[in-house]
Protein backbone atom coordinates (compact mmCIF):
# COMPACT_ATOMS: atom_id res chain seq x y z
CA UNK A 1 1.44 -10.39 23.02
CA UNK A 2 0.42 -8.00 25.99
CA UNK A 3 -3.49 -7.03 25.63
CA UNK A 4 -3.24 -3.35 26.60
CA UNK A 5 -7.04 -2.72 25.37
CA UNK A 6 -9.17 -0.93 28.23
CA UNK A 7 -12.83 -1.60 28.31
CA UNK A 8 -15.25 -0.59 26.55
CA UNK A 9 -12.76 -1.28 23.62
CA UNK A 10 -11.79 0.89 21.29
CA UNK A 11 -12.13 -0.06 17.55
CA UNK A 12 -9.85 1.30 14.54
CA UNK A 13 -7.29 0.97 12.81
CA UNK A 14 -6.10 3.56 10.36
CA UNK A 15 -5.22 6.87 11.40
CA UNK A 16 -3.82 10.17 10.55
CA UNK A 17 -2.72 13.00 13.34
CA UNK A 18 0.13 14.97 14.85
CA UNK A 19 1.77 14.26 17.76
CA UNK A 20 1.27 15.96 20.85
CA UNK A 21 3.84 14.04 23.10
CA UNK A 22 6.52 11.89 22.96
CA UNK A 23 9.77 12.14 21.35
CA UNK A 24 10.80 15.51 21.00
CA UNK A 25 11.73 15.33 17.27
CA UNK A 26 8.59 13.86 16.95
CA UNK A 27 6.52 17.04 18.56
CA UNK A 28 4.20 18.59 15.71
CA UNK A 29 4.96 16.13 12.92
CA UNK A 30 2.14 14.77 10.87
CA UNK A 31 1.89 11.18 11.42
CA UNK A 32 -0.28 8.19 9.66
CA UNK A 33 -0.57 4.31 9.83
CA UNK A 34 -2.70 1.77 9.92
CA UNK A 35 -2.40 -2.09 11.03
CA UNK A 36 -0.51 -3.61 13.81
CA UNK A 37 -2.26 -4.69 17.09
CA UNK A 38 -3.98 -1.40 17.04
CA UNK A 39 -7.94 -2.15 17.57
CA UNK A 40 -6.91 -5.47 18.22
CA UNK A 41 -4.50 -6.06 21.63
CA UNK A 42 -4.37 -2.21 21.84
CA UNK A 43 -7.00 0.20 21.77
CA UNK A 44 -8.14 1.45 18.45
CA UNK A 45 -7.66 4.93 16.40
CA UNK A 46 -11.66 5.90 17.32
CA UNK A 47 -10.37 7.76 19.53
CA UNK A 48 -9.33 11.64 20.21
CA UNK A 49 -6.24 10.36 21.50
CA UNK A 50 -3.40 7.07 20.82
CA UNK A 51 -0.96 6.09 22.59
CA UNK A 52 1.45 4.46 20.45
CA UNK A 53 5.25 3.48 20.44
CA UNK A 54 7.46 5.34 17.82
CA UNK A 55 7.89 2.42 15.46
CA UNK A 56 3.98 2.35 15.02
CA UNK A 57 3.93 5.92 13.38
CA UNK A 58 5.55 7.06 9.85
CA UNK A 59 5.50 10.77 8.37
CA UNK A 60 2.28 11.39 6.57
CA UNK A 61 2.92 12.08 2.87
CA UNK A 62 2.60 16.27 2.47
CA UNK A 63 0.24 15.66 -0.84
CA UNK A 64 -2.17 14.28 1.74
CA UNK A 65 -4.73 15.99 3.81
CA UNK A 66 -5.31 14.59 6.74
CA UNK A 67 -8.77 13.66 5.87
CA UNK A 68 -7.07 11.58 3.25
CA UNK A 69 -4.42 10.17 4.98
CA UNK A 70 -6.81 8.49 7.51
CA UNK A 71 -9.27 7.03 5.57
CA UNK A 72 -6.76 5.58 2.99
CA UNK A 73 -6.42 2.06 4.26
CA UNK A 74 -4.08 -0.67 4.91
CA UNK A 75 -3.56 -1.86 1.43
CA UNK A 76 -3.14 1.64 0.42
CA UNK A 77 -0.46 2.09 2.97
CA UNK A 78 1.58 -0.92 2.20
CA UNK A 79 0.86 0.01 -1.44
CA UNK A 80 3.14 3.51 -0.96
CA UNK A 81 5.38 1.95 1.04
CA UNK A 82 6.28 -0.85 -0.78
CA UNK A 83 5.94 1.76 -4.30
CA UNK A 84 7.23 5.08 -2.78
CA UNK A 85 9.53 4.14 0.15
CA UNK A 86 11.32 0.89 -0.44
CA UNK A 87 11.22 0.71 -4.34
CA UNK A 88 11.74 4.49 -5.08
CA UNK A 89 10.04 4.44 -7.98
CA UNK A 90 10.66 7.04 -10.57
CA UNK A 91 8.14 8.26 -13.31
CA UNK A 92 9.41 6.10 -16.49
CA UNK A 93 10.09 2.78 -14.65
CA UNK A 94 8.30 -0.57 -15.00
CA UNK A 95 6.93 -2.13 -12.14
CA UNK A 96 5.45 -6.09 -12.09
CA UNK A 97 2.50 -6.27 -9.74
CA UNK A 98 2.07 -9.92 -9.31
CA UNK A 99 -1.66 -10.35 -8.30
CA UNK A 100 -3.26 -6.98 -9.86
CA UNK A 101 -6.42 -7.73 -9.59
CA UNK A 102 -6.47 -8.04 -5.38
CA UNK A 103 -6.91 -4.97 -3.41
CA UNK A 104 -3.11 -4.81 -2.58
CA UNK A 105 -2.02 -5.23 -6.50
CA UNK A 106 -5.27 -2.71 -7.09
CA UNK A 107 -3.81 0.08 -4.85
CA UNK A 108 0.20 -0.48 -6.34
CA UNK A 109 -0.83 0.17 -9.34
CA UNK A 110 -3.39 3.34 -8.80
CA UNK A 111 -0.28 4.56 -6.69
CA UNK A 112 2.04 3.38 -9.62
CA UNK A 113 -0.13 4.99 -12.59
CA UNK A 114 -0.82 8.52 -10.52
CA UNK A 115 4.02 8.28 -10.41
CA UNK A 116 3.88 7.73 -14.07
CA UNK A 117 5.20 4.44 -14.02
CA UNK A 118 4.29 1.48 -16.66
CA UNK A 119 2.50 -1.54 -14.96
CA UNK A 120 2.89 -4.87 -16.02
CA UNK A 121 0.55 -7.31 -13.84
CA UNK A 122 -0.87 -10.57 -13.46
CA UNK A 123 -4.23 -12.44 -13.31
CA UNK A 124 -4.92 -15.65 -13.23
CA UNK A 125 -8.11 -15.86 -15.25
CA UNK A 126 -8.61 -14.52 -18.85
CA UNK A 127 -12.09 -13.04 -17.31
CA UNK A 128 -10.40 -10.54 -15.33
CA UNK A 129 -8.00 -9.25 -18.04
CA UNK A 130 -10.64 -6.18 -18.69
CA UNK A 131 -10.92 -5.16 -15.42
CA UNK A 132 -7.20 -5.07 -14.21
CA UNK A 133 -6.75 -2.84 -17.54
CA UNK A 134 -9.47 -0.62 -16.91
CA UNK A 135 -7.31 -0.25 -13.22
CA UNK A 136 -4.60 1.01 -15.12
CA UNK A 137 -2.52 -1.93 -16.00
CA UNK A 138 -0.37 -1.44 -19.43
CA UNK A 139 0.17 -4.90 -20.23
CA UNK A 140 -1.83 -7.91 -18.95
CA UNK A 141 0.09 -11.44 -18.36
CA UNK A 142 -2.08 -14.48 -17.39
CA UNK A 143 0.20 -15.97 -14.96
CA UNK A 144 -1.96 -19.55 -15.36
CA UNK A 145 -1.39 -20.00 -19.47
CA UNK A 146 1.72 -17.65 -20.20
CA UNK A 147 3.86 -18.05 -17.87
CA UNK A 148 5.66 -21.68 -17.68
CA UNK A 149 8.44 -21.35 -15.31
CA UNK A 150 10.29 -18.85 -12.64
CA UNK A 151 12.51 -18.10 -15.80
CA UNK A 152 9.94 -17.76 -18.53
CA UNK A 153 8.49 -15.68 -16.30
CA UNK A 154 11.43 -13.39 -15.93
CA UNK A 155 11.97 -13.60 -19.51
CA UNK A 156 8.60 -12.39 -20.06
CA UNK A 157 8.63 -9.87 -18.09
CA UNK A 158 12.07 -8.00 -19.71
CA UNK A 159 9.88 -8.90 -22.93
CA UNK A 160 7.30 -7.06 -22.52
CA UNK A 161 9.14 -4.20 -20.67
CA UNK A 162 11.47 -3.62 -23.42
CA UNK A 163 9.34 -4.36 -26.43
CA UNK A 164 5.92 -3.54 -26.09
């Protein structure tokens, strides 16, 4: 990987903006991300100005400001990509966040919840059962003592999707 960093380095790595050059469909659009090499092999977003290539930049979500938008965070942002833009979730559906007590399976299912979708996640400790539902989670699943096997815990799942 080519270090492309000036000094003094720039830190940051989320961001928010619009962009002022490049790409011509690309002029004026409102733009976030977060992650990569940026503040790392790359200069950082504490700056007025990035300089990024195209595949580092996505269309910021319109029900963000762009206060919002920047301070929201990687987990966040692979959180409504992996809810919003790959899945497609639709208010109604169930959705298995495997790990919801972690920062990543915290922000699916705040991002899940706010679509109106049910949330079925895991924990691996009986201890943490109160706080995962107090995140949001509709049904709890201790994937330590309930779940036995890859099947079981398929089975389980459509169990508790369908019947509770």
């Amino acid at each position: 990987m080519k270090n492309i960093t000036t000094l003094p380095h720039i830190p940051g790595r989320d961001f928010a903006g619009v962009v002022v050059a490049g790409a011509q469909d690309w002029i004026s659009r409102e733009v976030w991300w977060t992650g990569g090499d940026l503040g790392f092999t790359r200069d950082g977003t504490h700056a007025e100005f990035l300089l990024l290539p195209i595949a580092a930049v996505r269309p910021k979500p319109r029900i963000l400001s762009m206060e919002e938008a920047a301070s929201v965070g990687v987990t966040y942002v692979t959180a409504w990509l992996c809810v919003m833009e790959a899945a497609q979730a639709q208010a109604g559906e169930t959705l298995l966040v495997i790990g919801a007590t972690g920062g990543g399976g915290s922000a699916v299912t705040q991002i899940a919840k706010w679509k109106g979708l049910r949330v079925l996640g895991t924990v691996r400790w009986d201890s943490d059962r109160n706080s995962v539902q107090q995140s949001g989670v509709d049904v709890v699943i201790n994937s330590e003592t309930e779940v036995s096997s890859k099947k079981y815990y398929l089975d389980c799942c459509i169990k508790y999707s369908l019947h509770t």
